[in-house]
Protein backbone atom coordinates (compact mmCIF):
# COMPACT_ATOMS: atom_id res chain seq x y z
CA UNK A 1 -35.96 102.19 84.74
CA UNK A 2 -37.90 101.10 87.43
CA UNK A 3 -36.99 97.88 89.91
CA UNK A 4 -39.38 95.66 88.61
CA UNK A 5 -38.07 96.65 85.03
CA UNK A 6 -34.37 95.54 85.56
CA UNK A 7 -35.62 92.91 87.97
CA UNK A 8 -38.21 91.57 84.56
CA UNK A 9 -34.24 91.97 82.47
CA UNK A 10 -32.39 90.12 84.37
CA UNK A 11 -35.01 87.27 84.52
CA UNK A 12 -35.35 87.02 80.57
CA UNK A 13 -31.83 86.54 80.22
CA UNK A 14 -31.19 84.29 82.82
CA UNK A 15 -34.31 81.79 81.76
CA UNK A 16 -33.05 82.39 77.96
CA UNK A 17 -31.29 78.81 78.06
CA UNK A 18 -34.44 77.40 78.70
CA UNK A 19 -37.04 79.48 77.64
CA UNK A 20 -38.38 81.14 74.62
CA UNK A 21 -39.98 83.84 76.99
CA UNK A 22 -41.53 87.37 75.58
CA UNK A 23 -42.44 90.84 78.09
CA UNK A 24 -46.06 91.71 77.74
CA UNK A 25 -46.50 94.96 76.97
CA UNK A 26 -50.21 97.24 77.74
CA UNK A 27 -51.17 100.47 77.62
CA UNK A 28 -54.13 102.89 77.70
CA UNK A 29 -55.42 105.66 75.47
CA UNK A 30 -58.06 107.65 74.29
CA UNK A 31 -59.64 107.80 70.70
CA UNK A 32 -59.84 111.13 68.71
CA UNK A 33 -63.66 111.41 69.58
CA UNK A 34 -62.49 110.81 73.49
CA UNK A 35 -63.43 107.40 74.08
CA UNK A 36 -61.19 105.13 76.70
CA UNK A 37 -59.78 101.99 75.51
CA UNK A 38 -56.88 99.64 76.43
CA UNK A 39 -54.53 97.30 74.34
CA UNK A 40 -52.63 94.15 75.43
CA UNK A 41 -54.07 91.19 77.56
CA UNK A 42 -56.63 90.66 80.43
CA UNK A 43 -56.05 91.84 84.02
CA UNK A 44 -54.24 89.64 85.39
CA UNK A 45 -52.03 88.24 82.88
CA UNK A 46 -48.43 87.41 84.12
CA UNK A 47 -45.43 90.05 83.06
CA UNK A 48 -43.22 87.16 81.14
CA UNK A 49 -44.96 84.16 79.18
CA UNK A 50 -43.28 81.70 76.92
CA UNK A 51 -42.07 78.04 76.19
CA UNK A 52 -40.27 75.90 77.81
CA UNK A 53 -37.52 74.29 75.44
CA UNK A 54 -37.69 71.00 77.32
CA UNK A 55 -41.00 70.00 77.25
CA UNK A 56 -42.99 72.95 75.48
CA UNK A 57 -45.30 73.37 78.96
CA UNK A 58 -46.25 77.43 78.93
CA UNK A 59 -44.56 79.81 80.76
CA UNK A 60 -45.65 82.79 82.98
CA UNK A 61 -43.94 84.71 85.35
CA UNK A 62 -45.25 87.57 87.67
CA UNK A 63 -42.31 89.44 88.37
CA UNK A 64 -42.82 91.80 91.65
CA UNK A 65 -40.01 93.47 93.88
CA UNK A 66 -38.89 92.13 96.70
CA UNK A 67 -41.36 94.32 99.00
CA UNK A 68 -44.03 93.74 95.89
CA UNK A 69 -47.71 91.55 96.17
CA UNK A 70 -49.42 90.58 93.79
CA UNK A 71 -52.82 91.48 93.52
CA UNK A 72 -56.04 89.06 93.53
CA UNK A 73 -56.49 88.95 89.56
CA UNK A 74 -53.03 88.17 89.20
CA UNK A 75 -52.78 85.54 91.79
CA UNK A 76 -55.86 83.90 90.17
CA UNK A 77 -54.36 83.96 87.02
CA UNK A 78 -51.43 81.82 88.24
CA UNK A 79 -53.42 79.55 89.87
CA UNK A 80 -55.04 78.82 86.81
CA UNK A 81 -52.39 78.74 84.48
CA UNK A 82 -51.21 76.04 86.69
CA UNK A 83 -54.44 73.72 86.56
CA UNK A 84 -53.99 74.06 82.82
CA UNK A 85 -50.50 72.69 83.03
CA UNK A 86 -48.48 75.55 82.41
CA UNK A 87 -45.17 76.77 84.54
CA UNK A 88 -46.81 79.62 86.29
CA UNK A 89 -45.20 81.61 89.48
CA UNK A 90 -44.31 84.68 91.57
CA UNK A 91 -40.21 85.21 91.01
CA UNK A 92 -38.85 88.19 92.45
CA UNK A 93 -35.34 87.49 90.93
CA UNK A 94 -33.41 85.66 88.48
CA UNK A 95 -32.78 83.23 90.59
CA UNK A 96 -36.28 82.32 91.54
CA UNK A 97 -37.32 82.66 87.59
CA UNK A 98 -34.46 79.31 86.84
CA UNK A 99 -35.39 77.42 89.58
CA UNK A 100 -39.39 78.03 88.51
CA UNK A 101 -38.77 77.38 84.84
CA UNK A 102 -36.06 74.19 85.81
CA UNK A 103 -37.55 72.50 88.82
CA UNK A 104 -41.21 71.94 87.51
């Protein structure tokens, strides 16, 4: 399990109380006749996404190690999430997941 993995754990149980929040899962792959294609959501798209119990406002969190950036598509994402209203943020720890999902 990598970092970001156990780092993404932690955070869904510690938001659980106040959440509804779901991982987003993607992949890759290639057809039988060797065509590309990929499953899942846009670039971009935050790692954890849900409801807020309080208020129903979306969710979405970027989770990124402590030493992790995010990159341009995913920063963009945020930002817009947040003009539409939704909880949106960076959190590199439980910690910083409650206080998104609780101060806003």
């Amino acid at each position: 399990m990598t970092e970001e993995h156990r780092i993404q754990n932690e955070i869904r149980c510690a938001v659980s109380p106040y959440c509804t929040i779901f991982r987003v899962n993607v992949g890759a792959g290639k057809t039988a006749d060797g065509r590309y294609f990929s499953t899942g959501v846009p670039k971009g798209f935050s790692d954890l996404f849900g409801v807020r119990h309080k208020d129903g406002r979306a969710v979405f969190i970027e989770v990124k190690t402590s030493s992790g950036r995010a990159r341009p598509e995913q920063e963009k994402f945020i930002t817009r999430m947040r003009e539409c209203g939704a909880v949106a943020g960076i959190c590199r720890s439980a910690d910083d997941a409650v206080k998104l999902v609780t101060e806003e």
